[in-house]
C-alpha atoms as a PDB file:
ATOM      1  CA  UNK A   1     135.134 219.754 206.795  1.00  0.00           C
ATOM      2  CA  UNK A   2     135.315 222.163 204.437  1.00  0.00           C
ATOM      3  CA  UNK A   3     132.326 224.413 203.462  1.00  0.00           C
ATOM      4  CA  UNK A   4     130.783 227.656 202.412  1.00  0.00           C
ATOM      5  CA  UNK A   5     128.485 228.179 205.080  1.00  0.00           C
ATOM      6  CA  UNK A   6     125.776 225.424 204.776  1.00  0.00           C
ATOM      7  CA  UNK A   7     127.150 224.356 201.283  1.00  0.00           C
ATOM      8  CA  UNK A   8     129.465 221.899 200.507  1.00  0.00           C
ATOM      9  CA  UNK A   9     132.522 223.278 198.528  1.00  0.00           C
ATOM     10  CA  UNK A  10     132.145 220.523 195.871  1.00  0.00           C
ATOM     11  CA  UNK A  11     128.777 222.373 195.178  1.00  0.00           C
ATOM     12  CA  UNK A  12     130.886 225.203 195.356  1.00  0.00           C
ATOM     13  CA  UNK A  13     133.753 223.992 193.163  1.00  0.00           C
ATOM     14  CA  UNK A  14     131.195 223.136 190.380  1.00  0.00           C
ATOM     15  CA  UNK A  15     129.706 226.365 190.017  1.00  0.00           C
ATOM     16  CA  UNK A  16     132.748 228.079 189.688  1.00  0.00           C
ATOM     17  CA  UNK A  17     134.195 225.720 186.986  1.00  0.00           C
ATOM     18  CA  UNK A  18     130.583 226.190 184.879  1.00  0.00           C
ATOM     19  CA  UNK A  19     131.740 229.667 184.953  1.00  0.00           C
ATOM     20  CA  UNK A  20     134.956 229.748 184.352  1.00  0.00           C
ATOM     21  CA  UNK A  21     133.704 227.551 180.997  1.00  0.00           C
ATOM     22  CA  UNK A  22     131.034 229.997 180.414  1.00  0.00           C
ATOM     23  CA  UNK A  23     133.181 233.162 180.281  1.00  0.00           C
ATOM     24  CA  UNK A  24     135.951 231.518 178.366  1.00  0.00           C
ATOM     25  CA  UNK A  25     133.572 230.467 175.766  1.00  0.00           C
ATOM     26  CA  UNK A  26     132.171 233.686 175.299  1.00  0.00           C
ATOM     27  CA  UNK A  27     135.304 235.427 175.623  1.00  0.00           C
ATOM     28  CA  UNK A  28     136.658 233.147 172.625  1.00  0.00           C
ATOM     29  CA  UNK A  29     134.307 233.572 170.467  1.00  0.00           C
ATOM     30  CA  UNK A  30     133.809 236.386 167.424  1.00  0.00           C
ATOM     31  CA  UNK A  31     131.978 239.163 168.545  1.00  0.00           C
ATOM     32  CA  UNK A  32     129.866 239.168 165.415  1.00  0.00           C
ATOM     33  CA  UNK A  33     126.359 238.549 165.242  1.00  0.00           C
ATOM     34  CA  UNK A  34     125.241 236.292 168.183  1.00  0.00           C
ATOM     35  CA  UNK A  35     128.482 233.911 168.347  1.00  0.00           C
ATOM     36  CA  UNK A  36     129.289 234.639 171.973  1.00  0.00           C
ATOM     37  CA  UNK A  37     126.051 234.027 173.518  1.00  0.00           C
ATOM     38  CA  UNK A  38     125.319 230.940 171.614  1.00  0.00           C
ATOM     39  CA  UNK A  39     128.670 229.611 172.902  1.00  0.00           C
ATOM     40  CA  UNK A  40     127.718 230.608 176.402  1.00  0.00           C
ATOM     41  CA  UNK A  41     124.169 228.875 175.901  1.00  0.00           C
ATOM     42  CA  UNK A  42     125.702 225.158 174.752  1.00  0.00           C
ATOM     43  CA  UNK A  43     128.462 225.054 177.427  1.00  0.00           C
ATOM     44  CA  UNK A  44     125.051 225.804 179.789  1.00  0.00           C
ATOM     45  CA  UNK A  45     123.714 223.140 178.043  1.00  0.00           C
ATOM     46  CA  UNK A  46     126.568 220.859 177.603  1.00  0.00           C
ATOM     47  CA  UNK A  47     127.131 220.933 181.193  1.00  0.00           C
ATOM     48  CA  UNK A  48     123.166 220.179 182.191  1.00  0.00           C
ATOM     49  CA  UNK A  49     123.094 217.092 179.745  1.00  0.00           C
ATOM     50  CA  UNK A  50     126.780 216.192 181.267  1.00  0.00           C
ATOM     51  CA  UNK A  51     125.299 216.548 185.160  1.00  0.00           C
ATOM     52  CA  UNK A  52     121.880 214.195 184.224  1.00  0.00           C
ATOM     53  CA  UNK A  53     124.422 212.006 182.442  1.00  0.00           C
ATOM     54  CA  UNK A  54     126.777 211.694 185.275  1.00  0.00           C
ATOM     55  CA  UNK A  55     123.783 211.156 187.346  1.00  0.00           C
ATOM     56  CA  UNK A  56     122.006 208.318 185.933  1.00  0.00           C
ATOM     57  CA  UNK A  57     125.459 206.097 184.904  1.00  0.00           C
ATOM     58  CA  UNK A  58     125.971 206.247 188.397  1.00  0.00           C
ATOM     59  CA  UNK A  59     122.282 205.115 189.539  1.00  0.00           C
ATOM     60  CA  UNK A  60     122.751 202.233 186.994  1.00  0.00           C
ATOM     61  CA  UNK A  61     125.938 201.105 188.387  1.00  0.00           C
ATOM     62  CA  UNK A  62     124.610 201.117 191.819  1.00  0.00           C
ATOM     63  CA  UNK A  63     120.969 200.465 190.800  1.00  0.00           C
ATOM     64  CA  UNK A  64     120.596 197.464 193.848  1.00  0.00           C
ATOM     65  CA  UNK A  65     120.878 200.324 196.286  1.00  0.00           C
ATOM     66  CA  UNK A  66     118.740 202.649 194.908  1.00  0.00           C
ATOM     67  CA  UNK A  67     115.535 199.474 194.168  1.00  0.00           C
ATOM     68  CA  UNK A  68     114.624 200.145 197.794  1.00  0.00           C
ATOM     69  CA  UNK A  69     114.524 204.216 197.700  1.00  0.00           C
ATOM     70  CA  UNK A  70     113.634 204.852 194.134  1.00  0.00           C
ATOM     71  CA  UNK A  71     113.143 208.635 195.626  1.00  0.00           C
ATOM     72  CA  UNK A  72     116.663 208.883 196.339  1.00  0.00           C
ATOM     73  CA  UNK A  73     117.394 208.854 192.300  1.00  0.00           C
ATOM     74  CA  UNK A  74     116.393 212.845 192.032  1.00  0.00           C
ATOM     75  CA  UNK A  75     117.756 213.476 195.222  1.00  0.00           C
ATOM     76  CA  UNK A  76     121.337 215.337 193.789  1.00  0.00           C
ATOM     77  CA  UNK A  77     122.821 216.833 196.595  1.00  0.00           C
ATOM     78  CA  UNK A  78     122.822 213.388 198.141  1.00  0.00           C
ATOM     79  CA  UNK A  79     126.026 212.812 195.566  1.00  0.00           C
ATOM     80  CA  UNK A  80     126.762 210.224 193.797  1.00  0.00           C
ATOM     81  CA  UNK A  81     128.115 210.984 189.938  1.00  0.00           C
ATOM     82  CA  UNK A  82     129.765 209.151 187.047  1.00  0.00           C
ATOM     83  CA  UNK A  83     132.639 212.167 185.818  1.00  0.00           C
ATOM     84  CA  UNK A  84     133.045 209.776 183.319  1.00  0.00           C
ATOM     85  CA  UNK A  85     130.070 209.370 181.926  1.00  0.00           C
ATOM     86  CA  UNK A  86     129.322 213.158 182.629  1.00  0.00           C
ATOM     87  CA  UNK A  87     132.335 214.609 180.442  1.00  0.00           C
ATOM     88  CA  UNK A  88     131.792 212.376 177.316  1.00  0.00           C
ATOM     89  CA  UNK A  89     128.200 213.366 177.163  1.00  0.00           C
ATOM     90  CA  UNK A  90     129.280 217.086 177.550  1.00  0.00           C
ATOM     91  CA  UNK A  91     131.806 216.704 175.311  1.00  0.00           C
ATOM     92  CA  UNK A  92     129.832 214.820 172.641  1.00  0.00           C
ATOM     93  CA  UNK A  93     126.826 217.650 173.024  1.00  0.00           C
ATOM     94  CA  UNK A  94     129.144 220.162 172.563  1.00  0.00           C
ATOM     95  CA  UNK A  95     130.900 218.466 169.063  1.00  0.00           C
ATOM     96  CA  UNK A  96     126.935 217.684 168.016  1.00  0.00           C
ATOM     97  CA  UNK A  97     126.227 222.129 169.164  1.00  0.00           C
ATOM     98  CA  UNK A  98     129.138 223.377 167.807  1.00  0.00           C
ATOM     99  CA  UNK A  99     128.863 222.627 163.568  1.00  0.00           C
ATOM    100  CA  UNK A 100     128.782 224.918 161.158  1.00  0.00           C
ATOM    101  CA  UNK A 101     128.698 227.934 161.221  1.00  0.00           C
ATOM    102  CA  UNK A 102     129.132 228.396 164.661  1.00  0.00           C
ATOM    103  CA  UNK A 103     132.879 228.081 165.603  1.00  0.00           C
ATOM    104  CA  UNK A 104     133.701 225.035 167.660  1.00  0.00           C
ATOM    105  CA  UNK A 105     137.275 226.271 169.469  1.00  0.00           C
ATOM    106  CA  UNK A 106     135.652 228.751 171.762  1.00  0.00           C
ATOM    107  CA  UNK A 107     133.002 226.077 173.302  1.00  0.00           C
ATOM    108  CA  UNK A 108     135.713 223.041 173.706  1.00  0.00           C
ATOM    109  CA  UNK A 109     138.404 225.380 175.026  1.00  0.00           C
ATOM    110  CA  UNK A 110     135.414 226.731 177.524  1.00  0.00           C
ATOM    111  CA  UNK A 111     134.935 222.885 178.372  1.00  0.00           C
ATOM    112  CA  UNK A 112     138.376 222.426 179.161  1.00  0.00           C
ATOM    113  CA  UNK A 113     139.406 225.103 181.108  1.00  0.00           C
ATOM    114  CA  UNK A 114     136.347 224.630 183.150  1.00  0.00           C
ATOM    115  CA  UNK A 115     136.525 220.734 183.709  1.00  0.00           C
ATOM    116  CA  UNK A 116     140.485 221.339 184.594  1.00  0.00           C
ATOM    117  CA  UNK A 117     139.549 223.962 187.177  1.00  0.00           C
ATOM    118  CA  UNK A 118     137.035 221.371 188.579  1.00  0.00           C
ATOM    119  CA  UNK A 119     139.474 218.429 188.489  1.00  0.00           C
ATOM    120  CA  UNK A 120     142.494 220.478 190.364  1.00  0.00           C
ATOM    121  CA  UNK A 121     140.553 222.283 192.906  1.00  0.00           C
ATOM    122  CA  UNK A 122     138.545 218.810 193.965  1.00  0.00           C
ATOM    123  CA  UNK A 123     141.455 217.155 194.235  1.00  0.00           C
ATOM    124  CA  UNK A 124     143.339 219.901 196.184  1.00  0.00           C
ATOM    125  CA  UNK A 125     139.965 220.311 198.323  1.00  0.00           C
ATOM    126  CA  UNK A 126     140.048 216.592 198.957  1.00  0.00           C
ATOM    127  CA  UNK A 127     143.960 216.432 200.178  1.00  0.00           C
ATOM    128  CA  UNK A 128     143.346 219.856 202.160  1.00  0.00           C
ATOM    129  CA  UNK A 129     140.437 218.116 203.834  1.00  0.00           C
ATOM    130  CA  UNK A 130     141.904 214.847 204.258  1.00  0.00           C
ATOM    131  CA  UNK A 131     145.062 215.994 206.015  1.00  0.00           C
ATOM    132  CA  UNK A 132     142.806 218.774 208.302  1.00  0.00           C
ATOM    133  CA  UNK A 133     140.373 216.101 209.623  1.00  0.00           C
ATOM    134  CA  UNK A 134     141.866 213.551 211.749  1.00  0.00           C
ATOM    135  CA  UNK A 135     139.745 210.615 213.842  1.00  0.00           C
ATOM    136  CA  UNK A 136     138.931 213.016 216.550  1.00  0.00           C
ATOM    137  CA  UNK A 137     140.067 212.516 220.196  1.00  0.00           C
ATOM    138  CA  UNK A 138     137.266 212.785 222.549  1.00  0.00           C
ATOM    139  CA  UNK A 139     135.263 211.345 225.518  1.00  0.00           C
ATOM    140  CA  UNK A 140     131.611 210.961 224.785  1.00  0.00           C
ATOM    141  CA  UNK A 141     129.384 209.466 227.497  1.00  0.00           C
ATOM    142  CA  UNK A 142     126.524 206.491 226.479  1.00  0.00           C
ATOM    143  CA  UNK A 143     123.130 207.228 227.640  1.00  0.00           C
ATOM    144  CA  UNK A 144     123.649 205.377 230.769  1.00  0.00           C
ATOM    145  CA  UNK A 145     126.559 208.144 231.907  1.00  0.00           C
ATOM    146  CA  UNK A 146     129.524 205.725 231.092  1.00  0.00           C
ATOM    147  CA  UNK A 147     132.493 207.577 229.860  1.00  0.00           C
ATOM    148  CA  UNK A 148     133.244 206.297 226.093  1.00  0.00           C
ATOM    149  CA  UNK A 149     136.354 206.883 224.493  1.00  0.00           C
ATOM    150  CA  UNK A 150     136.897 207.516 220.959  1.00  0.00           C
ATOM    151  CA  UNK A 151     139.995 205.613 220.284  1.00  0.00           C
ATOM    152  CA  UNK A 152     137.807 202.251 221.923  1.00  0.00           C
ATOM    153  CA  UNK A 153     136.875 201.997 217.863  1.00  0.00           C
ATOM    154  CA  UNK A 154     140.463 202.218 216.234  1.00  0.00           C
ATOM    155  CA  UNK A 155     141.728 199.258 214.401  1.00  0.00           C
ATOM    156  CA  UNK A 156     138.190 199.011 212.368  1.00  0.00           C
ATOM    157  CA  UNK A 157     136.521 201.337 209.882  1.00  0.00           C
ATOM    158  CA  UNK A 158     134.443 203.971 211.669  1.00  0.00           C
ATOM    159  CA  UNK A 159     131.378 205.784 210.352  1.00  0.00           C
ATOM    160  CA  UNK A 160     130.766 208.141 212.969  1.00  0.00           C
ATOM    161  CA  UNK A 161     127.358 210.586 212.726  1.00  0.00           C
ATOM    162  CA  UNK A 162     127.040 213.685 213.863  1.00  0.00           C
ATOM    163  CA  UNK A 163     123.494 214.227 214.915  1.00  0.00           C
ATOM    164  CA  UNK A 164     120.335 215.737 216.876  1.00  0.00           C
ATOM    165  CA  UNK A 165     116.727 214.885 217.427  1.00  0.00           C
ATOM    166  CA  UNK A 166     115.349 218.040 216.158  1.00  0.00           C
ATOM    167  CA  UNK A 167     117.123 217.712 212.931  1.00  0.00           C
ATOM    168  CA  UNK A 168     114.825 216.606 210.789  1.00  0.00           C
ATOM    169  CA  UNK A 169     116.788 215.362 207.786  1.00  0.00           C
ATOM    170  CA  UNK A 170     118.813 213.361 210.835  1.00  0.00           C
ATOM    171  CA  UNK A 171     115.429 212.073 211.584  1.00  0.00           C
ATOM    172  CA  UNK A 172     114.835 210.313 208.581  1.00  0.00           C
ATOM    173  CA  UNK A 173     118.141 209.471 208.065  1.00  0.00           C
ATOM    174  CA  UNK A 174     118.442 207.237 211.365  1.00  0.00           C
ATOM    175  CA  UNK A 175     116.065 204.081 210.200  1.00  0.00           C
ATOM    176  CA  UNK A 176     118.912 203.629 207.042  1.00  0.00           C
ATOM    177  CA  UNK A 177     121.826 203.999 209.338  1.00  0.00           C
ATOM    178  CA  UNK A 178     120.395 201.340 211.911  1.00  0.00           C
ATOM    179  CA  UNK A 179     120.234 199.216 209.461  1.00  0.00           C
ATOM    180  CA  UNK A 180     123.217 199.233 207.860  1.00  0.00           C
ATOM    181  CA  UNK A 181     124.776 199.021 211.300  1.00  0.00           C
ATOM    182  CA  UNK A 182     123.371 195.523 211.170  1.00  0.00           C
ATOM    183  CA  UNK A 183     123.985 194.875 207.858  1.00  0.00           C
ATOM    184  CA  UNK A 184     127.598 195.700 208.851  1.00  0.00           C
ATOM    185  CA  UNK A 185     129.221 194.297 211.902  1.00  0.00           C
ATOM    186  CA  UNK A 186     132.268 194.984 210.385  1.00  0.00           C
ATOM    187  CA  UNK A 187     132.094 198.598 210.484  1.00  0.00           C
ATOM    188  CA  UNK A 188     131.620 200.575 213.925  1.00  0.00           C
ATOM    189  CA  UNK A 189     129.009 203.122 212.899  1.00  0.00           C
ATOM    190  CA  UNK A 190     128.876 205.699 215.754  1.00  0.00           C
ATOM    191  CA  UNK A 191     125.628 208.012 216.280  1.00  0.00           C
ATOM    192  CA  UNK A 192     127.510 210.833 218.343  1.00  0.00           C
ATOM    193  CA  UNK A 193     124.520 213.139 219.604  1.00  0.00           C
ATOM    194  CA  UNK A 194     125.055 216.928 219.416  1.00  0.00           C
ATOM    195  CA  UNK A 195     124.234 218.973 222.839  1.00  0.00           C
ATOM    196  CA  UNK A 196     121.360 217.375 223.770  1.00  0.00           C
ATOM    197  CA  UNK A 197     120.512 215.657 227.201  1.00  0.00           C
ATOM    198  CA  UNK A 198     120.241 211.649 227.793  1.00  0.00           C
ATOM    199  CA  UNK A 199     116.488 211.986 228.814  1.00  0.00           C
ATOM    200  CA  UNK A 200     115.915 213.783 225.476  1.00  0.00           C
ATOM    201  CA  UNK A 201     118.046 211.254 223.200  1.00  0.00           C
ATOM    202  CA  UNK A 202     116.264 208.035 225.018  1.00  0.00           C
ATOM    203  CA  UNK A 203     112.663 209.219 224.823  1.00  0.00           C
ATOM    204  CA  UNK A 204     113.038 210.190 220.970  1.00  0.00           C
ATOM    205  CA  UNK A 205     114.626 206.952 220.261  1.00  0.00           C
ATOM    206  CA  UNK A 206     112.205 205.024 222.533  1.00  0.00           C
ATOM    207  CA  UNK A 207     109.300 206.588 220.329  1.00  0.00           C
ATOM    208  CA  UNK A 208     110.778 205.742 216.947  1.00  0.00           C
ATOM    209  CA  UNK A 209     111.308 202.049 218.556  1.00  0.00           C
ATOM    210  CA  UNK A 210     114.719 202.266 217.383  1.00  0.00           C
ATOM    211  CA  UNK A 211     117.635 200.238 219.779  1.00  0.00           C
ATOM    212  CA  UNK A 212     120.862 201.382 217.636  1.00  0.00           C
ATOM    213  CA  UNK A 213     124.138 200.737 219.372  1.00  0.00           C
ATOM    214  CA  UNK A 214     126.952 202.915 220.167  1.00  0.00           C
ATOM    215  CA  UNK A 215     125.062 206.150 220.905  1.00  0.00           C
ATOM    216  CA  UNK A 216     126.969 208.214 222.659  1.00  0.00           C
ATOM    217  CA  UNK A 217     126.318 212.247 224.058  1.00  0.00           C
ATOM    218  CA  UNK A 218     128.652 214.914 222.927  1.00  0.00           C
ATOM    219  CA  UNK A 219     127.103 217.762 225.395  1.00  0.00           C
ATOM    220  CA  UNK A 220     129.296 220.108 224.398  1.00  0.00           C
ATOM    221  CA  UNK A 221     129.478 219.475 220.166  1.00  0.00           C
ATOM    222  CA  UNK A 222     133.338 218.879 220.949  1.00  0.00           C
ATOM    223  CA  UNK A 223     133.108 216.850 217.473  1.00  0.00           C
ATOM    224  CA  UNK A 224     131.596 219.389 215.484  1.00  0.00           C
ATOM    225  CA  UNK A 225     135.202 222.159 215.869  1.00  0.00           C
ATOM    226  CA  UNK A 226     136.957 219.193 215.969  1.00  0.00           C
ATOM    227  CA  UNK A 227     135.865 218.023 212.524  1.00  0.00           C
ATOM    228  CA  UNK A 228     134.862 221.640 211.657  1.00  0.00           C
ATOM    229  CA  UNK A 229     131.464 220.370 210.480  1.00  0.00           C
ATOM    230  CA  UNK A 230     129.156 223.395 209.741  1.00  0.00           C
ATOM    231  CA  UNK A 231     125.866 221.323 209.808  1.00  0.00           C
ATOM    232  CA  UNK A 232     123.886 218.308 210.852  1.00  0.00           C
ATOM    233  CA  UNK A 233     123.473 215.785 209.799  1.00  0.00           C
ATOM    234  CA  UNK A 234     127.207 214.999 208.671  1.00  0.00           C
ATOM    235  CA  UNK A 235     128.852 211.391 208.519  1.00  0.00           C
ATOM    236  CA  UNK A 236     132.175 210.667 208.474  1.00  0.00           C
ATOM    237  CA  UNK A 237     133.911 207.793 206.759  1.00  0.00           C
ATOM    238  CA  UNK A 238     137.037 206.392 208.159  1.00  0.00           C
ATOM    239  CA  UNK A 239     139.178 203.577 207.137  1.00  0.00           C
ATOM    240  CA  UNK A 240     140.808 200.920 209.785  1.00  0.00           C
ATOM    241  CA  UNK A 241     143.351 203.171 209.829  1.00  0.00           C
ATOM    242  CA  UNK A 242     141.801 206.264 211.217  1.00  0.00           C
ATOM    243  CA  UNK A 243     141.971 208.099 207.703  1.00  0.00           C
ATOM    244  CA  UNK A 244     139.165 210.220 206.303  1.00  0.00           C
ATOM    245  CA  UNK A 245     137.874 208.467 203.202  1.00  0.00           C
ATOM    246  CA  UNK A 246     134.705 210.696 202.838  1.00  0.00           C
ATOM    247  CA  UNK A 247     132.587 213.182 204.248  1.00  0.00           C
ATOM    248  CA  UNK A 248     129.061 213.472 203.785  1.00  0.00           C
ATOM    249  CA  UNK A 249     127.410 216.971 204.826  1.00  0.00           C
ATOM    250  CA  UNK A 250     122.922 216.250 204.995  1.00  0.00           C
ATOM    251  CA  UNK A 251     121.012 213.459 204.682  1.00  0.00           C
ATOM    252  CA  UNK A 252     122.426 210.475 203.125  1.00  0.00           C
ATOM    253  CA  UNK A 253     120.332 207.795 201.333  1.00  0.00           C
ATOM    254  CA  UNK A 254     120.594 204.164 201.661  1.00  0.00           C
ATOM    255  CA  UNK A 255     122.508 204.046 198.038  1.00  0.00           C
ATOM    256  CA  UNK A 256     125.294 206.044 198.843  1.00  0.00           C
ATOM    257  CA  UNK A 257     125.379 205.198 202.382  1.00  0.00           C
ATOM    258  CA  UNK A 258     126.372 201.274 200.971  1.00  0.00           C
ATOM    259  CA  UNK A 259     128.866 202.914 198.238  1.00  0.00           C
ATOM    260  CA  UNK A 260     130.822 205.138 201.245  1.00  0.00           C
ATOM    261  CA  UNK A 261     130.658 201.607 203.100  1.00  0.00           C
ATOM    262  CA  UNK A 262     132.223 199.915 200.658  1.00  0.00           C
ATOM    263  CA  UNK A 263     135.097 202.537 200.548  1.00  0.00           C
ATOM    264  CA  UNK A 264     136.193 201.862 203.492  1.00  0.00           C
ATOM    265  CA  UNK A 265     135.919 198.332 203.988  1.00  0.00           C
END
């Protein structure tokens, strides 16, 4: 996966293109009286009433999944955006901002450069990352010893976890992914346990009373440089075809747990 330390690079991606629209608004604009910093202020603004925007189109499209975690609404870095919705809003705060007298050129062309900075380097970021991380190739043992095989899963969409008991946001993840394990039979999800003994796995899941399936013991975090995840939790999506679909770095809600689900089904 691809990340700035603990930070996803979408996070990463966004920032930059907010800047890049900052500077060229303010760049564009007349330097007389207080032109440049007002277009610096509304493409602050236009991009804070885009993200809320592109936030809560996407809760009401989904807004089944997010009934039983109402929580999960505020919770941005979970993901889970409309760019649709988002760039009309920003565009139609900025039109609103940008009436007389203050010039409306240096704020749009801001807008654009910025959003077309974000659009190419996601989509680069997303081929990059999707031709780096392959289904991984590894033998993982279950908590009875056995020897498990990866490729025992291929030919069905896999959602595989990387994870650890003293996580905590893995913690509270775990009850959502049980369950959509058996809301799914379909889709093989996989908890793959990072470094961590079978006596320590069993007696944390035997005091959460949890019985999930398909947890297996990666002793030596072979999956973590194989996947070149820099944190845990992170869930993979993969399609029947052993293609990365998405990658989720934290702790995922129920709501975008069932979107990524139904990506690759």
């Amino acid at each position: 996966m691809i990340s700035a330390g603990p930070f996803p690079m979408m996070a990463v991606v966004a920032l930059l293109a907010l800047a890049i629209a900052w500077g060229f608004a303010r760049g564009l604009a007349p330097a007389a009286g207080d032109s440049r910093s007002r277009s610096g202020a509304i493409v602050l603004d236009a991009f804070l009433w885009g993200l809320l925007a592109a936030r809560l189109a996407h809760v009401a499209l989904h807004l089944r999944d997010y009934l039983g975690d109402p929580l999960s609404i505020i919770r941005l870095g979970d993901g889970g955006f409309s760019p649709v919705a988002g760039i009309v809003v920003a565009a139609l705060y900025a039109l609103w901002k940008t009436s007389r007298p203050l010039p409306r050129k240096p704020v749009l062309l801001g807008l654009v450069a910025g959003g077309a900075f974000w659009l190419v380097a996601g989509l680069a970021l997303f081929a990059v990352q999707r031709s780096t991380v392959n289904m991984p190739v590894a033998v993982l043992a279950d908590l009875q010893g056995e020897a498990v095989a990866l490729e025992r899963f291929n030919g069905q969409p896999l959602v595989l976890n990387l994870w650890a008991t003293w996580c905590g946001p893995c913690r509270r993840e775990m009850p959502v992914l049980v369950q959509a394990q058996q809301a799914h039979p379909a889709v093989n999800i996989v908890f793959a346990n990072q470094g961590e003994t079978p006596q320590e796995v069993a007696d944390y899941l035997r005091a959460e009373n949890m019985v999930p399936d398909h947890v297996l013991l990666d002793l030596e975090s072979e999956l973590m440089r194989q996947t070149g995840a820099r944190a845990l939790p992170t869930t993979l999506f993969f399609d029947a075809q052993g293609r990365l679909v998405r990658a989720h770095m934290g702790e995922i809600s129920r709501a975008t747990l069932e979107a990524r689900l139904r990506d690759i089904q």
